[in-house]
C-alpha atoms as a PDB file:
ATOM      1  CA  UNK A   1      47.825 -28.104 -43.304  1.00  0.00           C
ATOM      2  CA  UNK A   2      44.355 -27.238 -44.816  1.00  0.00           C
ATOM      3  CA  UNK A   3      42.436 -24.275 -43.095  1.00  0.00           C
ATOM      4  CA  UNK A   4      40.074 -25.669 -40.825  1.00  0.00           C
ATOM      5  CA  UNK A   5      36.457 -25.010 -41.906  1.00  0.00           C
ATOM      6  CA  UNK A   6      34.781 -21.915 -40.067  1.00  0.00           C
ATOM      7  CA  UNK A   7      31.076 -22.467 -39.134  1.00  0.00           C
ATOM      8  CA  UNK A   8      28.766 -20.177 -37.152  1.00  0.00           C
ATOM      9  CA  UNK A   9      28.662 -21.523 -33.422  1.00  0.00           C
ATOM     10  CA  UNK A  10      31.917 -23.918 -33.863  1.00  0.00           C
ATOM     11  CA  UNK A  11      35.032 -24.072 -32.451  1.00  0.00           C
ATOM     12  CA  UNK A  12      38.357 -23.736 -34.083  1.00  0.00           C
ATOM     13  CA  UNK A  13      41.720 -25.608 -33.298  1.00  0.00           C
ATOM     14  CA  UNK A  14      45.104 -25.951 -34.070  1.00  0.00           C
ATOM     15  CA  UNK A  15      46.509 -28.668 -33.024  1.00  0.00           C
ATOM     16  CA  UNK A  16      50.585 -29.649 -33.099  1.00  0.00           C
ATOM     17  CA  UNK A  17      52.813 -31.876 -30.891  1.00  0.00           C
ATOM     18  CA  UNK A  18      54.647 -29.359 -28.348  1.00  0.00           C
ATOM     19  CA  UNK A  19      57.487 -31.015 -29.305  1.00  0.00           C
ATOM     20  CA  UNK A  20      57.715 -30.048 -32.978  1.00  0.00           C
ATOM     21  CA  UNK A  21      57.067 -26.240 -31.342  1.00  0.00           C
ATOM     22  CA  UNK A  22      60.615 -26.195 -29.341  1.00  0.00           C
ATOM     23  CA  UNK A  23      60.776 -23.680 -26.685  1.00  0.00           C
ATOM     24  CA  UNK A  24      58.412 -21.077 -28.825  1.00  0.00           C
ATOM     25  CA  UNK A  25      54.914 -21.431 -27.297  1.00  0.00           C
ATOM     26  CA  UNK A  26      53.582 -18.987 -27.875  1.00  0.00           C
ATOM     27  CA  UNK A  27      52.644 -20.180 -31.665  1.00  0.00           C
ATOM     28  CA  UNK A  28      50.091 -22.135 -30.077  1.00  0.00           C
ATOM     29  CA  UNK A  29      46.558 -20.769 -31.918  1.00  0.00           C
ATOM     30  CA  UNK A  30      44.111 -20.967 -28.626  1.00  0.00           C
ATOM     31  CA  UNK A  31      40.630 -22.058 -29.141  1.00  0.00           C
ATOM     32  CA  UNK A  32      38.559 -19.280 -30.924  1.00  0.00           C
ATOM     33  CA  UNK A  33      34.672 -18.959 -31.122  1.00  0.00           C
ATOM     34  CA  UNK A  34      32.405 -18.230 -34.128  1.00  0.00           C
ATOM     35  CA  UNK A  35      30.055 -15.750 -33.047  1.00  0.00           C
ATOM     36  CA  UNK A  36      27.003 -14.630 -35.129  1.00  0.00           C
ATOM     37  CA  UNK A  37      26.002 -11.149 -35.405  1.00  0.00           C
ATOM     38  CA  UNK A  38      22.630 -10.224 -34.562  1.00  0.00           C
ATOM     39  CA  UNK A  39      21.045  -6.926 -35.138  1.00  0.00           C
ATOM     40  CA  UNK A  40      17.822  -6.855 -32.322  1.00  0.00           C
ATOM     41  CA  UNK A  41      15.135  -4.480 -33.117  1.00  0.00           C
ATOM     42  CA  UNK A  42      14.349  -2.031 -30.614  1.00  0.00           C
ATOM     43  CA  UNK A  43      11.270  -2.726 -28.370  1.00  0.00           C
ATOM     44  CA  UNK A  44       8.134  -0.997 -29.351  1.00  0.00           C
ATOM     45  CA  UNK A  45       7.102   1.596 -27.197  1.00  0.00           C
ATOM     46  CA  UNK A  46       4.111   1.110 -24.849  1.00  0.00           C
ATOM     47  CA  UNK A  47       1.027   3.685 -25.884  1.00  0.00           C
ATOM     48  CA  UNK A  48       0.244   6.069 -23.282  1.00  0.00           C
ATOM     49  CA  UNK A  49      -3.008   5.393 -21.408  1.00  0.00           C
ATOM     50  CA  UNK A  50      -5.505   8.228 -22.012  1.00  0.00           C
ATOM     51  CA  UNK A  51      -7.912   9.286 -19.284  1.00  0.00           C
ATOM     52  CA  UNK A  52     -11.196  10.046 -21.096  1.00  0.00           C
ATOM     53  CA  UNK A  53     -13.239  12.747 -19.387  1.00  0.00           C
ATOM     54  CA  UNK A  54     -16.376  11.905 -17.283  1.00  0.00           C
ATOM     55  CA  UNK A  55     -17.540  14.955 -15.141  1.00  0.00           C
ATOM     56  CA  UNK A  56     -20.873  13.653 -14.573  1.00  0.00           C
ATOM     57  CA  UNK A  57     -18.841  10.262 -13.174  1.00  0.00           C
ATOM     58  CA  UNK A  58     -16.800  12.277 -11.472  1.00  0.00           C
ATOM     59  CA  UNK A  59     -19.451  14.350  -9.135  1.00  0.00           C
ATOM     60  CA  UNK A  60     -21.585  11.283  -8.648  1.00  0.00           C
ATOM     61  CA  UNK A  61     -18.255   9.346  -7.301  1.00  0.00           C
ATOM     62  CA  UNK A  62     -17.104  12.348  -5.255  1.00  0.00           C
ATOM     63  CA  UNK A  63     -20.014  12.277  -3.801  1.00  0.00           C
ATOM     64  CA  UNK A  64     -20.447   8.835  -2.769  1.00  0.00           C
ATOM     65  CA  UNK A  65     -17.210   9.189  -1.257  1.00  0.00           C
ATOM     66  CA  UNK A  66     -17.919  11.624   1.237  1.00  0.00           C
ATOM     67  CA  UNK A  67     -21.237   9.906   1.989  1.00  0.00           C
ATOM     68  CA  UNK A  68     -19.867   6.932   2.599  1.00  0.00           C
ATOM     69  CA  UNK A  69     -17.003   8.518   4.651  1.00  0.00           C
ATOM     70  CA  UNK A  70     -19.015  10.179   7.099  1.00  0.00           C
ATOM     71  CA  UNK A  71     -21.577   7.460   7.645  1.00  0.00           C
ATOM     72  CA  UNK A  72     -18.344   4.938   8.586  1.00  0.00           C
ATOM     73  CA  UNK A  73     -17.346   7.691  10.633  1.00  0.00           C
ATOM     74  CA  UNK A  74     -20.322   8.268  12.645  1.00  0.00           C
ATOM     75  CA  UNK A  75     -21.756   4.708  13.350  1.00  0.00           C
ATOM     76  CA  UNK A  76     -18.128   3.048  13.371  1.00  0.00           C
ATOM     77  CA  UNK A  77     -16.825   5.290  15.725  1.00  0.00           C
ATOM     78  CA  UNK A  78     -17.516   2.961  18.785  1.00  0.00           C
ATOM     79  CA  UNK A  79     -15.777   0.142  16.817  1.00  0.00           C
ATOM     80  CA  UNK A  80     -12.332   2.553  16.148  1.00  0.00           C
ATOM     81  CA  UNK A  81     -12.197   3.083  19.763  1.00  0.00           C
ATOM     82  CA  UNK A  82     -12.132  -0.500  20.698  1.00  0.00           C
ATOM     83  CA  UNK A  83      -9.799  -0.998  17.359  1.00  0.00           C
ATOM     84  CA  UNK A  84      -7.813   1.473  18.725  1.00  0.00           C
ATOM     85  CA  UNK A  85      -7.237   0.672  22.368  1.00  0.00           C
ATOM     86  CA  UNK A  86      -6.358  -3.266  21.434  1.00  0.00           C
ATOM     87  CA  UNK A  87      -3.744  -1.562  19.113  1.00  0.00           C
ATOM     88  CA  UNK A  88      -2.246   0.186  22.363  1.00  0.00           C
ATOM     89  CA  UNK A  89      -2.378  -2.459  24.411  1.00  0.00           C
ATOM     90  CA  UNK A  90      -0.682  -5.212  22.133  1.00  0.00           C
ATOM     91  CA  UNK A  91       1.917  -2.878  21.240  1.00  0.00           C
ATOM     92  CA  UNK A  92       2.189   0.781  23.003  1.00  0.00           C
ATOM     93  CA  UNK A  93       1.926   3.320  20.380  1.00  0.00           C
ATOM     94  CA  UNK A  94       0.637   5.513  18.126  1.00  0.00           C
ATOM     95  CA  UNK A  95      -2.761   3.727  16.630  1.00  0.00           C
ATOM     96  CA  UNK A  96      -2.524   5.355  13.450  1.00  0.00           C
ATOM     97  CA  UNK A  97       0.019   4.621  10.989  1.00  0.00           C
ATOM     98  CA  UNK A  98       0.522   7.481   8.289  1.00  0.00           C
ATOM     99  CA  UNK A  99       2.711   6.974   4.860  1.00  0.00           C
ATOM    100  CA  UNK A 100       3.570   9.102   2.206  1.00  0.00           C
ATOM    101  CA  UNK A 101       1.828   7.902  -1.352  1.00  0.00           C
ATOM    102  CA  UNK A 102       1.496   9.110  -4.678  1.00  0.00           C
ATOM    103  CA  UNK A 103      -1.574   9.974  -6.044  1.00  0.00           C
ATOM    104  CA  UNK A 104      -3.356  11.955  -8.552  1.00  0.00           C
ATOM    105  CA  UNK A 105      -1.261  13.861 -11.029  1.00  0.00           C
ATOM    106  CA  UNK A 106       2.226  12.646  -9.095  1.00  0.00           C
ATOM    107  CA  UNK A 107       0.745  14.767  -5.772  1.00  0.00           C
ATOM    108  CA  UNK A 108       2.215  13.140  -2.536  1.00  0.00           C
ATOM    109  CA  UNK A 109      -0.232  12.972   0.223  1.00  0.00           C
ATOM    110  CA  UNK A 110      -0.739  11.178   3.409  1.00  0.00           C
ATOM    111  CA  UNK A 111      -2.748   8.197   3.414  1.00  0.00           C
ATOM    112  CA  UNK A 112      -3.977   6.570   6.908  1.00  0.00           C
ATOM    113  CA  UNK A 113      -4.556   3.078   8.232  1.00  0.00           C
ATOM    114  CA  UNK A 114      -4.926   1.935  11.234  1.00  0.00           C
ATOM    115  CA  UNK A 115      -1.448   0.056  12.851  1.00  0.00           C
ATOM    116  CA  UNK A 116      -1.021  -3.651  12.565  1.00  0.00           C
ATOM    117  CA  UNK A 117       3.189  -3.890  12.560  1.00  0.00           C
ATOM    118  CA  UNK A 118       5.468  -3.016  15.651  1.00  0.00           C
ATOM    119  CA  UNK A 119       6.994  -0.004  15.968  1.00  0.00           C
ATOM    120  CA  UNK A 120      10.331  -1.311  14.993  1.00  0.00           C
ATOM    121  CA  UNK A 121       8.738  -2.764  11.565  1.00  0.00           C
ATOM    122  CA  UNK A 122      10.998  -0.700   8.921  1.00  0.00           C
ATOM    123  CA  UNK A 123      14.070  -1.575  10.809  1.00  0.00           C
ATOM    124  CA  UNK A 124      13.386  -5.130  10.664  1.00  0.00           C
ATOM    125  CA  UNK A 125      12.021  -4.711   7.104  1.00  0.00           C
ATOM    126  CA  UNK A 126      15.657  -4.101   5.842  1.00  0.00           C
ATOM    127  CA  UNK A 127      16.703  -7.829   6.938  1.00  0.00           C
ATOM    128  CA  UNK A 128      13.840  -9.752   4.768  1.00  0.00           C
ATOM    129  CA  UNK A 129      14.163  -7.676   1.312  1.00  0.00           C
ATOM    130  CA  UNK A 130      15.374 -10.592  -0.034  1.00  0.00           C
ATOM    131  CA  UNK A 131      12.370 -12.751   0.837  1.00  0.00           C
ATOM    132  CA  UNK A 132       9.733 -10.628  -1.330  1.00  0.00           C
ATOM    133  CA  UNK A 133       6.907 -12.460  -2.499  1.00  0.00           C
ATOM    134  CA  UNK A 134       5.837 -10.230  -5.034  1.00  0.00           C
ATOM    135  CA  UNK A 135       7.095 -10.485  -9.194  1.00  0.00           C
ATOM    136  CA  UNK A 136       6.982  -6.672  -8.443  1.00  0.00           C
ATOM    137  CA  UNK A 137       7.696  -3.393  -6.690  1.00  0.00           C
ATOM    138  CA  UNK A 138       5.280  -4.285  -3.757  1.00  0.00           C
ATOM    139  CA  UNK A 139       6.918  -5.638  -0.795  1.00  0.00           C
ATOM    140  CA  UNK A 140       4.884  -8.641   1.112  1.00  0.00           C
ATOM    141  CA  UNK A 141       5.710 -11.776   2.819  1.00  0.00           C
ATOM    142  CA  UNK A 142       3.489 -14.551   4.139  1.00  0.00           C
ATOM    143  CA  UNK A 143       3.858 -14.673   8.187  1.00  0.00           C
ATOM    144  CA  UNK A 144       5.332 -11.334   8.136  1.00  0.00           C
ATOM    145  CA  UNK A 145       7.295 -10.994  11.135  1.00  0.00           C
ATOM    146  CA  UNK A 146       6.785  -7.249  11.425  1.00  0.00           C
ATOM    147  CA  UNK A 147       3.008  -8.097  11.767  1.00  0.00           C
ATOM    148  CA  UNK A 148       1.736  -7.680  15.732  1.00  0.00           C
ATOM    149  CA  UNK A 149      -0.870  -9.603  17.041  1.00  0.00           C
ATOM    150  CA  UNK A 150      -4.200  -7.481  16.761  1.00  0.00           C
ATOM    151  CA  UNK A 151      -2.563  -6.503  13.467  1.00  0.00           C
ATOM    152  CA  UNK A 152      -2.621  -9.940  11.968  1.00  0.00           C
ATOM    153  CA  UNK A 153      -6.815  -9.763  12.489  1.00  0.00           C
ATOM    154  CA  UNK A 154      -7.204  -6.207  11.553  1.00  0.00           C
ATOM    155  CA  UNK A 155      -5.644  -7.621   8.411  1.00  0.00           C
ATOM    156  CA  UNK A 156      -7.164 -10.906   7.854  1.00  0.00           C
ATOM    157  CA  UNK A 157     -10.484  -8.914   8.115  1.00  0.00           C
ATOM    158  CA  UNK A 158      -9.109  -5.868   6.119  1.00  0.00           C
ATOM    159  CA  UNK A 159     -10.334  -3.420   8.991  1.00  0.00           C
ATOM    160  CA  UNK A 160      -6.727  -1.478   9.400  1.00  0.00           C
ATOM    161  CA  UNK A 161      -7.975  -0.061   5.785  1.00  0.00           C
ATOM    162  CA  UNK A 162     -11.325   1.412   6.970  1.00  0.00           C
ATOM    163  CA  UNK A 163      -9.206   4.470   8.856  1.00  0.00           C
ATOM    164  CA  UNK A 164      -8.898   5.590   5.127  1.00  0.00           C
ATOM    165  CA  UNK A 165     -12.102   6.927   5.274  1.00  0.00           C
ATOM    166  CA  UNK A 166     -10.329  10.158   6.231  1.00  0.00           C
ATOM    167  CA  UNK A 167      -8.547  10.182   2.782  1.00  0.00           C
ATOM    168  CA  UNK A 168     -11.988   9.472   1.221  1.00  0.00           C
ATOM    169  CA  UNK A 169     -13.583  12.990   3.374  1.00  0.00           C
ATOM    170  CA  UNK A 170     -10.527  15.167   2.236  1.00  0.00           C
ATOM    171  CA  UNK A 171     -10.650  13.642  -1.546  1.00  0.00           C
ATOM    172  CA  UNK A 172      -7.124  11.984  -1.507  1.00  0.00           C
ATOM    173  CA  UNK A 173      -8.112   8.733  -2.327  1.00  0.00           C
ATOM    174  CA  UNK A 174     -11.818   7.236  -3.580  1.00  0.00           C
ATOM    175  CA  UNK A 175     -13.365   3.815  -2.640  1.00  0.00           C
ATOM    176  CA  UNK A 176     -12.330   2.583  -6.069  1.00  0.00           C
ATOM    177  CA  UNK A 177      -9.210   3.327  -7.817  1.00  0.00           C
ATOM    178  CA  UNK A 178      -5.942   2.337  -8.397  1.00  0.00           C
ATOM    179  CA  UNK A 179      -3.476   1.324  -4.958  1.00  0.00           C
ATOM    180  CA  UNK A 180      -1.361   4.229  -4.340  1.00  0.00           C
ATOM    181  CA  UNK A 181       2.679   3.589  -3.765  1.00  0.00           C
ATOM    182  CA  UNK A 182       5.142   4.756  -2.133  1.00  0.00           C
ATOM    183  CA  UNK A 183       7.292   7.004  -3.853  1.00  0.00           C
ATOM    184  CA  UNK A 184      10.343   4.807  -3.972  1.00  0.00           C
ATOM    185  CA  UNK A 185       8.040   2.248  -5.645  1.00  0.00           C
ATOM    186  CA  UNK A 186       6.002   4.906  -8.081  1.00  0.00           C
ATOM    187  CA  UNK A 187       9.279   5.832  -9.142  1.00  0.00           C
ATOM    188  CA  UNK A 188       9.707   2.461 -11.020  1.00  0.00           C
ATOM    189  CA  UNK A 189       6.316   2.744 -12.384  1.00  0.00           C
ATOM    190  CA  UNK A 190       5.205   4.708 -15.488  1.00  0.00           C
ATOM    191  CA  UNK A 191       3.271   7.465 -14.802  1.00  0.00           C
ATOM    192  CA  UNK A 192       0.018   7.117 -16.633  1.00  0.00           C
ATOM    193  CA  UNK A 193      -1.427   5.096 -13.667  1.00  0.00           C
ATOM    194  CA  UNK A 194      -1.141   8.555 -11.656  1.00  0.00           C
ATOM    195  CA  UNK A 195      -4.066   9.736 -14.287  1.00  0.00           C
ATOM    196  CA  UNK A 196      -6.912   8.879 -12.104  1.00  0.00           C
ATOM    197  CA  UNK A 197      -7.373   9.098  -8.486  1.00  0.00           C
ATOM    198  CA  UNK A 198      -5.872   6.109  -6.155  1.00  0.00           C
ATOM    199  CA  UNK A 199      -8.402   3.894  -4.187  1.00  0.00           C
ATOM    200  CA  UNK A 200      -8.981   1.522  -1.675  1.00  0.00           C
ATOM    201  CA  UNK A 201      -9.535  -1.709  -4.141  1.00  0.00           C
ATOM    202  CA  UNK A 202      -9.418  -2.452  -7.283  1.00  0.00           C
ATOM    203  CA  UNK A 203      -8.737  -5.194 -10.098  1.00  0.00           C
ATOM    204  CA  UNK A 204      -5.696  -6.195  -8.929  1.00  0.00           C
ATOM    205  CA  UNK A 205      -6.733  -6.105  -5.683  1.00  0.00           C
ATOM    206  CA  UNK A 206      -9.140  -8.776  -6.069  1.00  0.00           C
ATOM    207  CA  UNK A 207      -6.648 -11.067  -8.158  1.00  0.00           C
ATOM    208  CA  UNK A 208      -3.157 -13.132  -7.064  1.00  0.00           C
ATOM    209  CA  UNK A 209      -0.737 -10.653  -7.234  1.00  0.00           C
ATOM    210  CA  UNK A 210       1.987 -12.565  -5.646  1.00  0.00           C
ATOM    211  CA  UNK A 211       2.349 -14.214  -8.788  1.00  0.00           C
ATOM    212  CA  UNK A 212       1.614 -11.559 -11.201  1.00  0.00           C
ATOM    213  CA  UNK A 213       4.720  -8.859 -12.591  1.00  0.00           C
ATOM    214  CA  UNK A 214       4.502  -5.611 -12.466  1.00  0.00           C
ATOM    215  CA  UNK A 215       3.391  -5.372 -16.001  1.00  0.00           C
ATOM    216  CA  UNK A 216       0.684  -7.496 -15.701  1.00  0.00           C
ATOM    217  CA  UNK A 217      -0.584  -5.578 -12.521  1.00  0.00           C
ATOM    218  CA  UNK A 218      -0.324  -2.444 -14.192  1.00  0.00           C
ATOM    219  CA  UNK A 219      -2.450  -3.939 -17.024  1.00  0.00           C
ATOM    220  CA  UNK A 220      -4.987  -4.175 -14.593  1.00  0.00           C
ATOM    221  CA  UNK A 221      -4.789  -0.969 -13.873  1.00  0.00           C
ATOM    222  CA  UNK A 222      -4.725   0.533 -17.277  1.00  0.00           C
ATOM    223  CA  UNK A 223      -8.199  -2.021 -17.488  1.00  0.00           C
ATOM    224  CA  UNK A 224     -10.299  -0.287 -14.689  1.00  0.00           C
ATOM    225  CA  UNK A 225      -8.555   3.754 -16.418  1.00  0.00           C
ATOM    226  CA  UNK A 226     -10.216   2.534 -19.456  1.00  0.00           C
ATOM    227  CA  UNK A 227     -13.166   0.815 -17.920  1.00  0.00           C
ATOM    228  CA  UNK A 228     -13.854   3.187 -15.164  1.00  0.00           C
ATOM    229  CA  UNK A 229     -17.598   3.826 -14.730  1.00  0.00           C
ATOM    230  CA  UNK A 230     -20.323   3.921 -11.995  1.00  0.00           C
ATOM    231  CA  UNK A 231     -21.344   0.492 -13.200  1.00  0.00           C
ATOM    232  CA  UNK A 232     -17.879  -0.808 -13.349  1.00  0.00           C
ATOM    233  CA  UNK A 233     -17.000   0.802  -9.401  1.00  0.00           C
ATOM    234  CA  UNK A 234     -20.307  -0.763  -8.145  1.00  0.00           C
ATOM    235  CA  UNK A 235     -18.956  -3.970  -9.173  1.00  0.00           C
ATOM    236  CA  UNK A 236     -15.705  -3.999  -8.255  1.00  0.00           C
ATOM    237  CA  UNK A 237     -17.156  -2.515  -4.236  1.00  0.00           C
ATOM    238  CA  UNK A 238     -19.602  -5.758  -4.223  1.00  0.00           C
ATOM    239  CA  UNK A 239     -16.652  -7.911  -5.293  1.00  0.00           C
ATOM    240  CA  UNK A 240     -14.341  -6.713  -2.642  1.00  0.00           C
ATOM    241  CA  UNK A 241     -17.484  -6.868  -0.145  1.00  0.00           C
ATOM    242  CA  UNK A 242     -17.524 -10.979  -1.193  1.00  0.00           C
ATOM    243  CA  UNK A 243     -14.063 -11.187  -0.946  1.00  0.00           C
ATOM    244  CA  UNK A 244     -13.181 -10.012   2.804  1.00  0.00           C
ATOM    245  CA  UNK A 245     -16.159 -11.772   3.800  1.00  0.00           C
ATOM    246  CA  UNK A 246     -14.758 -15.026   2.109  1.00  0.00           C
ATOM    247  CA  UNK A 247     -11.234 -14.365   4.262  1.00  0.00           C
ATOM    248  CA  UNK A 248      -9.570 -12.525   1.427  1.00  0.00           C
ATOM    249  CA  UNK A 249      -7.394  -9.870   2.049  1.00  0.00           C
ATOM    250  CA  UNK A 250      -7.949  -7.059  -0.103  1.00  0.00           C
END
C-alpha cells in the first residue's frame, strides 16, 4: 500500500479491516498529526521611562501643595466634621480609613481618605474577586456592596478623597500625579511609574478605565512622567474640577 502523503496540518491514517488483523491489534497505526515548527521571536523589551529633572517644577509644585493643603484644611474644617459624624452614624466607626500605598522611589506610606465601605468590607471583598470590572490590577465593581450609604455620596461627589490633603501637607502624595497602589497590586506593575510622586488625579483618572488594560493605563502614566509640567498639572486640576462637577468620579 502506497505511503500516504504527509502535509503540514493533515491527518494521517491507516486503515485495514480488523478482520484481516486477527487477534493482533495492536498493529493498528492511530491517527497522527502534522505539526509545524515555529521558532517565535522573543518580545522586545519595553524602554525604561526616564524622569527628566525639573527642580524649578518641583519647588513651585511643592509648594502649591502645601498651600492648597492648609487652605482645605482651615475653611473645610466645618464640612469634615459634618462628613465625619454622618460617617459614624451610618456605620459606627473609625471615620478615617488608612491604607498602605506605594509611592515615590518604591517608599510605602500611609495614604488617608475619608470611610465610605463598612467595616466588614475586606472580608466581603474576598467573595466578589471574581466580579472585577477592571482589564487590570485595580479592583472595582459597579453597586459595590461593600459601599455604605453616606459612602456612596462621598463618592459620587469624590469628597472621601479630600482627607488626602494630609498626604499633600506631609509631601506623600501631590494634587497631580500618578494613583498610588497597593503593594500587592504595585507588585505586578513595573517600576518606572514609582519615578515621580503619586497624586490625587491624573490621565487615567479622567478616562474609562474599566475598559482599558493595564498596559494601556500605564501608558497614561508614562504620558503625564514625560509630559509633566506646571502647564500640563494646571490642566489636568481644571479637568478633574469639570469632571466631579459633571458627576464623574475621579
Amino acid at each position: 500500500m502506497a505511503e500516504p502523503e504527509m502535509r503540514e496540518g493533515s491527518v494521517a491514517t491507516i486503515e485495514k479491516n480488523p478482520a484481516e488483523l486477527g487477534e493482533n491489534y495492536s498493529d493498528v497505526v492511530t491517527p497522527l498529526k502534522v505539526h509545524k515548527t515555529e521558532i517565535v521571536a522573543a518580545a522586545p523589551t519595553r524602554e525604561r521611562v526616564k524622569v527628566e529633572p525639573k527642580p524649578l517644577y518641583d519647588f513651585v509644585k511643592r509648594g502649591f501643595d502645601i498651600v492648597v493643603s492648609l487652605i482645605c484644611l482651615t475653611v473645610g474644617l466645618p464640612v469634615y466634621l459634618i462628613m465625619i459624624l454622618a460617617i459614624v452614624i451610618d456605620d459606627p466607626g473609625n471615620p478615617f480609613f488608612v491604607q498602605e500605598r506605594v509611592g515615590l522611589n518604591g517608599r510605602v506610606f500611609k495614604m488617608v481618605k475619608l470611610r465610605t465601605m463598612r467595616k466588614d468590607a475586606e472580608q466581603i471583598k474576598v467573595n466578589l474577586a471574581g466580579q472585577n470590572e477592571y482589564k487590570s490590577v485595580h479592583f472595582k465593581i459597579e453597586n459595590d456592596p461593600r459601599v455604605a450609604k453616606v459612602g456612596r455620596f462621598l463618592r459620587r461627589t469624590s469628597l472621601d478623597e479630600t482627607a488626602q490633603v494630609l498626604n499633600l501637607l506631609t509631601g506623600s502624595m501631590t494634587i497631580v500625579g500618578p494613583r498610588p497602589f497597593i503593594p500587592s497590586e504595585q507588585e505586578q506593575l513595573p517600576d518606572d511609574r514609582l519615578q515621580v510622586k503619586p497624586g490625587l488625579s491624573c490621565y487615567w483618572q479622567l478616562a474609562d478605565t474599566t475598559k482599558m488594560t493595564d498596559e494601556e493605563q500605564l501608558e497614561l502614566d508614562y504620558r503625564y512622567i514625560r509630559e509633566r509640567g506646571i502647564g500640563t498639572d494646571l490642566k489636568i486640576i481644571w479637568k478633574t474640577i469639570l469632571s466631579i462637577f459633571k458627576g464623574g468620579n475621579c
